[in-house]
PDB file of N, CA and C in Angstrom:
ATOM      1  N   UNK A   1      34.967  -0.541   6.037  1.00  0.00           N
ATOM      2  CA  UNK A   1      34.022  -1.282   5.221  1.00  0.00           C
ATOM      3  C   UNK A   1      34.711  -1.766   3.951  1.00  0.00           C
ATOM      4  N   UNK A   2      34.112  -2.897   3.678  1.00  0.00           N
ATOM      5  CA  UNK A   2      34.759  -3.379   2.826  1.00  0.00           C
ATOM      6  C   UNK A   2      34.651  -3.252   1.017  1.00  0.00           C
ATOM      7  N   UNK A   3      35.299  -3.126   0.050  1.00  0.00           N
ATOM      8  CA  UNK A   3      34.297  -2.276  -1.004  1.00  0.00           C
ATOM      9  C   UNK A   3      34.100  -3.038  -2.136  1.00  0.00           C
ATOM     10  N   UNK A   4      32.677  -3.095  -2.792  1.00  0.00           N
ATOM     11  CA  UNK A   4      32.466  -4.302  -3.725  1.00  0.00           C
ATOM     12  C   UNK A   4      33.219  -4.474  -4.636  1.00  0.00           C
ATOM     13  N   UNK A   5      33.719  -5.825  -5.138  1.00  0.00           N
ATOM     14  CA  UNK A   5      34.718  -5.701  -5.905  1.00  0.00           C
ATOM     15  C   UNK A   5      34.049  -6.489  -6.969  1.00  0.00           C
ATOM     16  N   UNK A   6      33.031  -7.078  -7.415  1.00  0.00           N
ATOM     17  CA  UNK A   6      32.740  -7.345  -8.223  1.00  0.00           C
ATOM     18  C   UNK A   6      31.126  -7.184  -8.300  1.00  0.00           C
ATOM     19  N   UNK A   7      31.284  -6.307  -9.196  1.00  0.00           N
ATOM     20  CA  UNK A   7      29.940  -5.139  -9.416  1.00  0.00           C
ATOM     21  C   UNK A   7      28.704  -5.935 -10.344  1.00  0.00           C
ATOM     22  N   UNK A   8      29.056  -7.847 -11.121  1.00  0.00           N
ATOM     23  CA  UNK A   8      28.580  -8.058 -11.796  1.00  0.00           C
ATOM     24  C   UNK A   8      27.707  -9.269 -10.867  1.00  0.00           C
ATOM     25  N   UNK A   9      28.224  -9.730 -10.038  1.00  0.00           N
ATOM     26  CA  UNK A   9      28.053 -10.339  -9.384  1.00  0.00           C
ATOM     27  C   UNK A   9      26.790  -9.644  -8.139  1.00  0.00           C
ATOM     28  N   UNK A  10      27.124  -8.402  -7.659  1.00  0.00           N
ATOM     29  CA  UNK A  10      26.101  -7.505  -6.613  1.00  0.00           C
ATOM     30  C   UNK A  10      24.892  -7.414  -7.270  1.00  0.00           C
ATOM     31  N   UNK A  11      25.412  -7.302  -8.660  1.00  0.00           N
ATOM     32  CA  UNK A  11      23.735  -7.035  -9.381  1.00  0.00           C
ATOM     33  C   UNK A  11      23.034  -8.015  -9.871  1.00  0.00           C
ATOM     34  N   UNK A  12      23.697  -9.113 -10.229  1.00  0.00           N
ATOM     35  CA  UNK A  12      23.064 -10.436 -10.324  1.00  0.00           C
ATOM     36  C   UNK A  12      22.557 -11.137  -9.154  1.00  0.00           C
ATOM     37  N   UNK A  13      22.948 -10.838  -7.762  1.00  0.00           N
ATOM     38  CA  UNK A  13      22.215 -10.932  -6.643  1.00  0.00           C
ATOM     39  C   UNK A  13      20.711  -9.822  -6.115  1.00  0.00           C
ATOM     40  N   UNK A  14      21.016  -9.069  -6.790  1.00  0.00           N
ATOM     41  CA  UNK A  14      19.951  -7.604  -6.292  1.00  0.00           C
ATOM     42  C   UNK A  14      19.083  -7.646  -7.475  1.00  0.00           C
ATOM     43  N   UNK A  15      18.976  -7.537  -8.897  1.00  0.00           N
ATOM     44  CA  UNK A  15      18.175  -7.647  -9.656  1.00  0.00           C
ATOM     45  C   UNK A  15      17.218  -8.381  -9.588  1.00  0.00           C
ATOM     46  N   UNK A  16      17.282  -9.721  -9.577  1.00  0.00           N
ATOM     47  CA  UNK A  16      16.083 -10.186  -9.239  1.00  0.00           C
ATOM     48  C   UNK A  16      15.066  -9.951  -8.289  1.00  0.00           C
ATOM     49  N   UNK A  17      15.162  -9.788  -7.053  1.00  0.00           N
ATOM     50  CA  UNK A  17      14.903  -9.007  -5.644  1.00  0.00           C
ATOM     51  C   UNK A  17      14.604  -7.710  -6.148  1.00  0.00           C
ATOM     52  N   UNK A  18      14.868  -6.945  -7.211  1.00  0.00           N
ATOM     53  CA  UNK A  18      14.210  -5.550  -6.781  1.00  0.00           C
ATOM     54  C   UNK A  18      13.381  -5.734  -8.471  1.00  0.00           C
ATOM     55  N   UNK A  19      13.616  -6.389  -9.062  1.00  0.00           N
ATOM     56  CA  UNK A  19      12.253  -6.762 -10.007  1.00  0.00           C
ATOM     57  C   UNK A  19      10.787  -7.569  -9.404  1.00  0.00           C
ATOM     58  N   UNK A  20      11.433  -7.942  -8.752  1.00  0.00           N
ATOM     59  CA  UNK A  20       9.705  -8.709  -8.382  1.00  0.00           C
ATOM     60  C   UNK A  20       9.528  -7.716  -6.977  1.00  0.00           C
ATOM     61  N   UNK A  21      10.441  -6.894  -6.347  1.00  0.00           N
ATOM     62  CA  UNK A  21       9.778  -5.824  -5.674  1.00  0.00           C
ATOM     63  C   UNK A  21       9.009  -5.167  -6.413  1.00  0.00           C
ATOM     64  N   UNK A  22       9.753  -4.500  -7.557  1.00  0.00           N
ATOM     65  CA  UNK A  22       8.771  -3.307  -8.129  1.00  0.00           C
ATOM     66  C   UNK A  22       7.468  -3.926  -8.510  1.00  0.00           C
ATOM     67  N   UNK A  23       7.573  -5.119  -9.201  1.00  0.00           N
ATOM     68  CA  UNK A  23       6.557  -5.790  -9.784  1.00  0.00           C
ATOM     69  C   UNK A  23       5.396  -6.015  -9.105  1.00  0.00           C
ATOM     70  N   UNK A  24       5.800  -6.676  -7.834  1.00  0.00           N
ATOM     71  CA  UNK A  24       4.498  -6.773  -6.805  1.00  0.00           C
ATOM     72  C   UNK A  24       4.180  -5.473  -5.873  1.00  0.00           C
ATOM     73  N   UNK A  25       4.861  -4.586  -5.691  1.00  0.00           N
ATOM     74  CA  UNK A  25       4.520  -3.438  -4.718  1.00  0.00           C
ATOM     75  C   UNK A  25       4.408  -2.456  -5.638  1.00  0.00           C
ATOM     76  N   UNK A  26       5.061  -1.700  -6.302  1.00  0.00           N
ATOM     77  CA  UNK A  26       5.412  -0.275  -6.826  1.00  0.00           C
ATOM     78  C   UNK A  26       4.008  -0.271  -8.283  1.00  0.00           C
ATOM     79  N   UNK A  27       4.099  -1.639  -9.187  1.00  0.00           N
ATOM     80  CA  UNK A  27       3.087  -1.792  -9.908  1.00  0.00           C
ATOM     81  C   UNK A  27       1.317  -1.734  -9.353  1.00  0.00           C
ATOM     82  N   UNK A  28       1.409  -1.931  -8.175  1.00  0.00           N
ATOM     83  CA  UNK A  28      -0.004  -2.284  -7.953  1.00  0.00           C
ATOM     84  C   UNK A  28      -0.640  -0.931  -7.563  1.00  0.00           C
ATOM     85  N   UNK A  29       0.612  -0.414  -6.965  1.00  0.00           N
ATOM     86  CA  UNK A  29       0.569   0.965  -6.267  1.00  0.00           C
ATOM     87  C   UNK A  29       0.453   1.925  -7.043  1.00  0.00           C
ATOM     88  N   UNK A  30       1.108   2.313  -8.636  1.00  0.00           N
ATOM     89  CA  UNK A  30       0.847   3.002  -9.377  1.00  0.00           C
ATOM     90  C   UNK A  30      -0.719   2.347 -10.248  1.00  0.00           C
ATOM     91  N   UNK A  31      -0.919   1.248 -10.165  1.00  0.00           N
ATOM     92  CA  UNK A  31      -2.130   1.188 -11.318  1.00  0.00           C
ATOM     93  C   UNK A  31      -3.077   1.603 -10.440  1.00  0.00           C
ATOM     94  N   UNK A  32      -3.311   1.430  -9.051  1.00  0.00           N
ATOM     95  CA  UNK A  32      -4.513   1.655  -8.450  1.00  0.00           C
ATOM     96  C   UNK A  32      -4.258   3.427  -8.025  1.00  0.00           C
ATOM     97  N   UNK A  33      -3.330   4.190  -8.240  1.00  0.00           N
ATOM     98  CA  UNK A  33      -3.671   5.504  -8.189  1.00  0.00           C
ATOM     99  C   UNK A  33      -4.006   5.728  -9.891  1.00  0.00           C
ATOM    100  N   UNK A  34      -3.484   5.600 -10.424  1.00  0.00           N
ATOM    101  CA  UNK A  34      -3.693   5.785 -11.926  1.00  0.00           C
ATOM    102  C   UNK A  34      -5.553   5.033 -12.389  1.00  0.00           C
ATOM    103  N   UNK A  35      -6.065   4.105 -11.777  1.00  0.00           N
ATOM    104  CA  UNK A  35      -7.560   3.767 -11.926  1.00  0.00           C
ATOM    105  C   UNK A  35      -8.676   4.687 -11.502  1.00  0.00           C
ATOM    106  N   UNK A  36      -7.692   5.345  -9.818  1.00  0.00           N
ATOM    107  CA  UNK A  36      -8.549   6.057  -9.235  1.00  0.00           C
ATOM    108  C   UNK A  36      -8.848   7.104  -9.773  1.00  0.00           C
ATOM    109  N   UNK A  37      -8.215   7.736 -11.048  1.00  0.00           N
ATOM    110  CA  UNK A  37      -8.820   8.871 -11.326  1.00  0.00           C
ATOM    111  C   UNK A  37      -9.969   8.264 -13.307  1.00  0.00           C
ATOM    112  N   UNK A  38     -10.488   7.373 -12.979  1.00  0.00           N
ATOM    113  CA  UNK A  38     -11.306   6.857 -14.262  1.00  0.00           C
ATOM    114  C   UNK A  38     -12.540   6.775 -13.964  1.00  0.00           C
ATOM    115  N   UNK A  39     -13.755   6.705 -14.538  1.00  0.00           N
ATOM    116  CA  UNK A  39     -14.776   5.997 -13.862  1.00  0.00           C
ATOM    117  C   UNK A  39     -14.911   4.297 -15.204  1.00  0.00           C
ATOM    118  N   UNK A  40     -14.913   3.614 -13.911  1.00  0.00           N
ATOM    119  CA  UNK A  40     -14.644   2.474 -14.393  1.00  0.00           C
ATOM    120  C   UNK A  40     -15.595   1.264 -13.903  1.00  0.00           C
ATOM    121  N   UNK A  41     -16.128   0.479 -14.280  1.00  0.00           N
ATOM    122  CA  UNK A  41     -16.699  -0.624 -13.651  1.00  0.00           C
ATOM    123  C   UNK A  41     -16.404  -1.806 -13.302  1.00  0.00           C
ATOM    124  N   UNK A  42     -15.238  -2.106 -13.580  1.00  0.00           N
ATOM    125  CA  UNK A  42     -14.365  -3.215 -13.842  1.00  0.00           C
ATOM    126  C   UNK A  42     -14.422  -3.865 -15.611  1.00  0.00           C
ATOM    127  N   UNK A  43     -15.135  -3.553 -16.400  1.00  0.00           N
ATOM    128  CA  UNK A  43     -15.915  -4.014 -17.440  1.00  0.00           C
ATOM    129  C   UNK A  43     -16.355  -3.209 -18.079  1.00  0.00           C
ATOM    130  N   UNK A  44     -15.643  -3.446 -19.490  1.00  0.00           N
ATOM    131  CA  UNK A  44     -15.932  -2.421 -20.502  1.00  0.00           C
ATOM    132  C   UNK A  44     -14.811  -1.062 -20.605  1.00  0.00           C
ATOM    133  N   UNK A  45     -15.267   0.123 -21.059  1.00  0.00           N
ATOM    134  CA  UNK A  45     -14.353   1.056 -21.417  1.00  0.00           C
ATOM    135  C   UNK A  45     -13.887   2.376 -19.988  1.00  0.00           C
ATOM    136  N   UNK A  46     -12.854   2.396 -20.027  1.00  0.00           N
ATOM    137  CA  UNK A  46     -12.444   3.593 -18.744  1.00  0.00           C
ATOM    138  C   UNK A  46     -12.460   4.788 -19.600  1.00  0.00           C
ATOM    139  N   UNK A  47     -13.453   6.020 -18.694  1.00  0.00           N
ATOM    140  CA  UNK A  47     -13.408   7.126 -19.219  1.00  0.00           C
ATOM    141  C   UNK A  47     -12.411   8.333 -17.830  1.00  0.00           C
ATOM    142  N   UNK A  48     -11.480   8.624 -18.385  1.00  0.00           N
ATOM    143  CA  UNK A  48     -10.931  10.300 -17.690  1.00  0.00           C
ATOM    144  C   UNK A  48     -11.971  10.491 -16.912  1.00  0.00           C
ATOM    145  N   UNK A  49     -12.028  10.928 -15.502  1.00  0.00           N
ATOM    146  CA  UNK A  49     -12.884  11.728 -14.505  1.00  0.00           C
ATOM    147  C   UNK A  49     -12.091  12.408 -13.905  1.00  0.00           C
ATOM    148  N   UNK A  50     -10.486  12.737 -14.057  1.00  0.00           N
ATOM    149  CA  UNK A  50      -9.878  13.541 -12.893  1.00  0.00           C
ATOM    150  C   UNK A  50     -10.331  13.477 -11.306  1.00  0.00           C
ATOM    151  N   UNK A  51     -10.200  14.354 -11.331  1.00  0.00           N
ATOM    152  CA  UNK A  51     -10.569  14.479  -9.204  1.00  0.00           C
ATOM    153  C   UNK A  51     -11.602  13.940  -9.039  1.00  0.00           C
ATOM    154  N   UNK A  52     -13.046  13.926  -9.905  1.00  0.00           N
ATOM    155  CA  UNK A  52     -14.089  13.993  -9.430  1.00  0.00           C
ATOM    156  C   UNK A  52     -14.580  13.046  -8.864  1.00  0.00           C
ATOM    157  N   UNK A  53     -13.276  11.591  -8.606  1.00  0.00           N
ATOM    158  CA  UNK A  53     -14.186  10.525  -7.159  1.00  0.00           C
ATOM    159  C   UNK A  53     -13.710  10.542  -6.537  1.00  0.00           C
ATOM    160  N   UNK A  54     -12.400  11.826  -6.026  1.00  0.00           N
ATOM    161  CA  UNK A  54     -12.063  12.102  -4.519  1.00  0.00           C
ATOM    162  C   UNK A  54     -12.857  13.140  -4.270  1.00  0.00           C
ATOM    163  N   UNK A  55     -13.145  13.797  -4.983  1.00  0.00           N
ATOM    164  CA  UNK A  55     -14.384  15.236  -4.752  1.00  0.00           C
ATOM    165  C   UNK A  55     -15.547  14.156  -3.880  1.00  0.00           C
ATOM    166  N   UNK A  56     -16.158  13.584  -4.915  1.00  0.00           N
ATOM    167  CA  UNK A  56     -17.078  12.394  -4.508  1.00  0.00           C
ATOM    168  C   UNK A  56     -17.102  11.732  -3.411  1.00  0.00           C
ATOM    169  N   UNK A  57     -15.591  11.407  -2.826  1.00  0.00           N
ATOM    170  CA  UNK A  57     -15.386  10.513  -1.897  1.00  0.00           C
ATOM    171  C   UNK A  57     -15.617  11.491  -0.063  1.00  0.00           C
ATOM    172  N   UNK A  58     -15.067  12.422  -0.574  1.00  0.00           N
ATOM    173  CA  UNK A  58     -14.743  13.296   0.436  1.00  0.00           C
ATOM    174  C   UNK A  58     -15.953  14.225   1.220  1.00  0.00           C
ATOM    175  N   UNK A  59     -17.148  14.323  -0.102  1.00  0.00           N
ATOM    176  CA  UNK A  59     -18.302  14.419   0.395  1.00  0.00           C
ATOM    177  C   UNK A  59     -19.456  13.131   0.971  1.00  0.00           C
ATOM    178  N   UNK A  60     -18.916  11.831   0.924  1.00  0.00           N
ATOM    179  CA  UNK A  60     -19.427  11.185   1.350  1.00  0.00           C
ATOM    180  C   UNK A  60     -19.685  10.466   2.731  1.00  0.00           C
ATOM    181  N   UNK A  61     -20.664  10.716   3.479  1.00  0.00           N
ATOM    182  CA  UNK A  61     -20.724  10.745   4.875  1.00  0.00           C
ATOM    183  C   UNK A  61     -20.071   9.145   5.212  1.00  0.00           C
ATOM    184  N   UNK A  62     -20.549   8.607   4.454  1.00  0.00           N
ATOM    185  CA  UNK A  62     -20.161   6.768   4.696  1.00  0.00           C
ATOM    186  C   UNK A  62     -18.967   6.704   4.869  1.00  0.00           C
ATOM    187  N   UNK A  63     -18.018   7.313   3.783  1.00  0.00           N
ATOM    188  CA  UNK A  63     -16.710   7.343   3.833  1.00  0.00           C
ATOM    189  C   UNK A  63     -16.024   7.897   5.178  1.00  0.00           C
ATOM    190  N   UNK A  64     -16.340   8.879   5.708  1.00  0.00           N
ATOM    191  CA  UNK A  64     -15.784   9.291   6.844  1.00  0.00           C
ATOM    192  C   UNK A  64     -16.624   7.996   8.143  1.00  0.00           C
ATOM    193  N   UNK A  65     -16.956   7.631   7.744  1.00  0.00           N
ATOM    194  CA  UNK A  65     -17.419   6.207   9.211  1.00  0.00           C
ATOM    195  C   UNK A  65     -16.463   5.411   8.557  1.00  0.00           C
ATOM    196  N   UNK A  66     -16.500   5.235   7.551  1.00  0.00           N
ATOM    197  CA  UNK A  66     -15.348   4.087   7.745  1.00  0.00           C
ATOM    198  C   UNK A  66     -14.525   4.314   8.141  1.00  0.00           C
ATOM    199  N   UNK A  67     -13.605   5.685   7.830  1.00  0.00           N
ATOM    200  CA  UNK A  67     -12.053   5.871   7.892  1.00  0.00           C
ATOM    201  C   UNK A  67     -12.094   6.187   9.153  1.00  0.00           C
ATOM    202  N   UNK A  68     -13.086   6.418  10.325  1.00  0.00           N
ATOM    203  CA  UNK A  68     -12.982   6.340  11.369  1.00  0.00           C
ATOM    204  C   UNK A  68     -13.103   4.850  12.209  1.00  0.00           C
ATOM    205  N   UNK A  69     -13.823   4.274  11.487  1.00  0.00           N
ATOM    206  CA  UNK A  69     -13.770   2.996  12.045  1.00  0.00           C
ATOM    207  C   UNK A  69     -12.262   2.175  11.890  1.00  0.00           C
ATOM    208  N   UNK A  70     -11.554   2.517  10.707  1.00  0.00           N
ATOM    209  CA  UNK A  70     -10.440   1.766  10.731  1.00  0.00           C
ATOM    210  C   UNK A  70      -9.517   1.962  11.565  1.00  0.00           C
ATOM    211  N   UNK A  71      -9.478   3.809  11.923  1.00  0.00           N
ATOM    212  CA  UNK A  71      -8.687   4.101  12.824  1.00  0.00           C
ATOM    213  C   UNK A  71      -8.859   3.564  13.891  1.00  0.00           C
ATOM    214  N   UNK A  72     -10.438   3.535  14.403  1.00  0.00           N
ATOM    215  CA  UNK A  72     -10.245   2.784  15.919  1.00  0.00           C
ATOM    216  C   UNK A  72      -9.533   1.613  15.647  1.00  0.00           C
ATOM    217  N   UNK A  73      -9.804   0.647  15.218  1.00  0.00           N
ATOM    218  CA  UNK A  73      -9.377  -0.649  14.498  1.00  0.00           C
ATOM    219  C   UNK A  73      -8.029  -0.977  14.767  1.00  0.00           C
ATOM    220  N   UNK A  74      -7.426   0.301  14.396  1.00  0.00           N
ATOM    221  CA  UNK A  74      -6.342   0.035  13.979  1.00  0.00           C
ATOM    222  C   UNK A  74      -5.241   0.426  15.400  1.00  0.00           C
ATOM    223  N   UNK A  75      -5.783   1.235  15.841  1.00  0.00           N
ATOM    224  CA  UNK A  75      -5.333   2.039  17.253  1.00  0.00           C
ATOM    225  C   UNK A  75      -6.038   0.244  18.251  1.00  0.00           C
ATOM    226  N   UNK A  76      -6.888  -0.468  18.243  1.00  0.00           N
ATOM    227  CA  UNK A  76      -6.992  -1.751  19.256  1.00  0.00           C
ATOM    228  C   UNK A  76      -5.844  -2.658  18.521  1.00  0.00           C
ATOM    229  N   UNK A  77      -5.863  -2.861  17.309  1.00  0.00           N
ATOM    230  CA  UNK A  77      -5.080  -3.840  16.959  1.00  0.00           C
ATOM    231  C   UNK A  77      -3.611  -3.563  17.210  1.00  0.00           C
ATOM    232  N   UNK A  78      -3.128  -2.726  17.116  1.00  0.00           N
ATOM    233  CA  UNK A  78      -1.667  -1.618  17.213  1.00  0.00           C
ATOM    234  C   UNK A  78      -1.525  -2.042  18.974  1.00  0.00           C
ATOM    235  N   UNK A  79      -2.416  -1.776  19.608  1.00  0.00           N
ATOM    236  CA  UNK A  79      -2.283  -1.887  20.827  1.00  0.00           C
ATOM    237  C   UNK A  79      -1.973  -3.417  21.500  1.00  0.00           C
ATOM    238  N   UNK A  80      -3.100  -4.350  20.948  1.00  0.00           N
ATOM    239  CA  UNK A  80      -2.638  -5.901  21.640  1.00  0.00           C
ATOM    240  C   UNK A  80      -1.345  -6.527  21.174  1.00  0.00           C
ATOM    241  N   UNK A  81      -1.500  -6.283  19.645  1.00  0.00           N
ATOM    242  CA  UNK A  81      -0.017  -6.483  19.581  1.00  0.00           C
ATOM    243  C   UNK A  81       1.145  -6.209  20.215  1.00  0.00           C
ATOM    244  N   UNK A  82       1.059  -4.707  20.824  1.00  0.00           N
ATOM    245  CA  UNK A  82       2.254  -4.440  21.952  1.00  0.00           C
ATOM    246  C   UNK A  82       1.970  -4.829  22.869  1.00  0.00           C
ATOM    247  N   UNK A  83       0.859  -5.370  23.466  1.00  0.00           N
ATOM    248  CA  UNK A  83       0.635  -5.613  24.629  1.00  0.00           C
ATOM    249  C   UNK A  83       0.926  -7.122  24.994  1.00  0.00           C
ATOM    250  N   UNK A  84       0.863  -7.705  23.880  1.00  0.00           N
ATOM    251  CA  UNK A  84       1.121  -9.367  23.786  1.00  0.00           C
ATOM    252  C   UNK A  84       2.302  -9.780  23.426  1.00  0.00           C
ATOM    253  N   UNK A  85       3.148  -8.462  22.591  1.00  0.00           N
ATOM    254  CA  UNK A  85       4.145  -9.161  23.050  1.00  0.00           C
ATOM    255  C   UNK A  85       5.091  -8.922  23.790  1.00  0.00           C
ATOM    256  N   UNK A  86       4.923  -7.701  24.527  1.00  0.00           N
ATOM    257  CA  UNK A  86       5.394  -7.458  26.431  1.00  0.00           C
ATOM    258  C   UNK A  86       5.586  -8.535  26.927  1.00  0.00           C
ATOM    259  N   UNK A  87       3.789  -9.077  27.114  1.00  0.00           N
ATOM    260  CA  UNK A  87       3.530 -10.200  27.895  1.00  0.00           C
ATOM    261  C   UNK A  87       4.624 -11.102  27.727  1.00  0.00           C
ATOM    262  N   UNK A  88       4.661 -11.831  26.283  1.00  0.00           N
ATOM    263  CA  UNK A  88       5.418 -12.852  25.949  1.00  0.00           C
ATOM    264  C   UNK A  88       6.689 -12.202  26.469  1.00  0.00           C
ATOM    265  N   UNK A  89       7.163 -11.334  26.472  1.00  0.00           N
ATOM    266  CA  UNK A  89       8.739 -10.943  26.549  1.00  0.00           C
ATOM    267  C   UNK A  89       9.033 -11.342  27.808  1.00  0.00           C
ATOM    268  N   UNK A  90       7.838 -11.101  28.804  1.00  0.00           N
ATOM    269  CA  UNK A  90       8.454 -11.515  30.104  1.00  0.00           C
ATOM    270  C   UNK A  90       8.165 -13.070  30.801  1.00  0.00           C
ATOM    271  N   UNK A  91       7.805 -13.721  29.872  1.00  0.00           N
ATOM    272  CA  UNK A  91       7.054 -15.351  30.353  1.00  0.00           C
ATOM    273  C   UNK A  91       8.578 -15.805  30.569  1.00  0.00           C
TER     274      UNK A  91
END
C-alpha cells in the first residue's frame, strides 16, 4: 500500500465531507436525543423531564402498535426489495 505523502492535501479532500457529515447526521442525531429528554411543545420554554417520556412512552399501549406495525412494515418492505431484485438479477 501506498503511503500518504501529502497529509495537507488528504485533509483538504476529507474535511469538507466529514463536516457536512457530522452536520447533517451526527447533529440531528444528538439534538433529537438531547430534546427527548425536555417537555417541550415546539414553542416557548423547554423544561428538564429526564426519563419521564420514555417512562411515558413505554407505558403506552399505542406505542407498542406502532412499533409493531413498523416491524411488520419493515420485515414486507425488506422482503420485496430482495425479492425484486433477484427477479431483476435474472431477466
Amino acid at each position: 500500500m501506498g503511503v500518504i505523502r501529502n497529509k495537507k492535501a488528504f485533509l483538504a479532500f476529507l474535511l469538507p465531507g466529514l463536516l457536512f457529515y457530522i452536520l447533517a447526521v451526527f447533529y440531528p442525531i444528538e439534538e433529537s436525543i438531547r430534546l427527548s429528554f425536555m417537555k417541550w411543545g415546539g414553542i416557548g420554554k423547554k423544561q428538564f423531564v429526564g426519563l419521564k417520556n420514555y417512562v411515558t412512552m413505554f407505558h403506552d399501549e399505542v406505542f407498542y402498535k406502532a412499533f409493531f406495525n413498523n416491524l411488520i412494515y419493515l420485515v414486507i418492505v425488506v422482503s420485496m426489495q430482495l425479492l425484486i431484485g433477484l427477479f431483476l438479477q435474472y431477466c
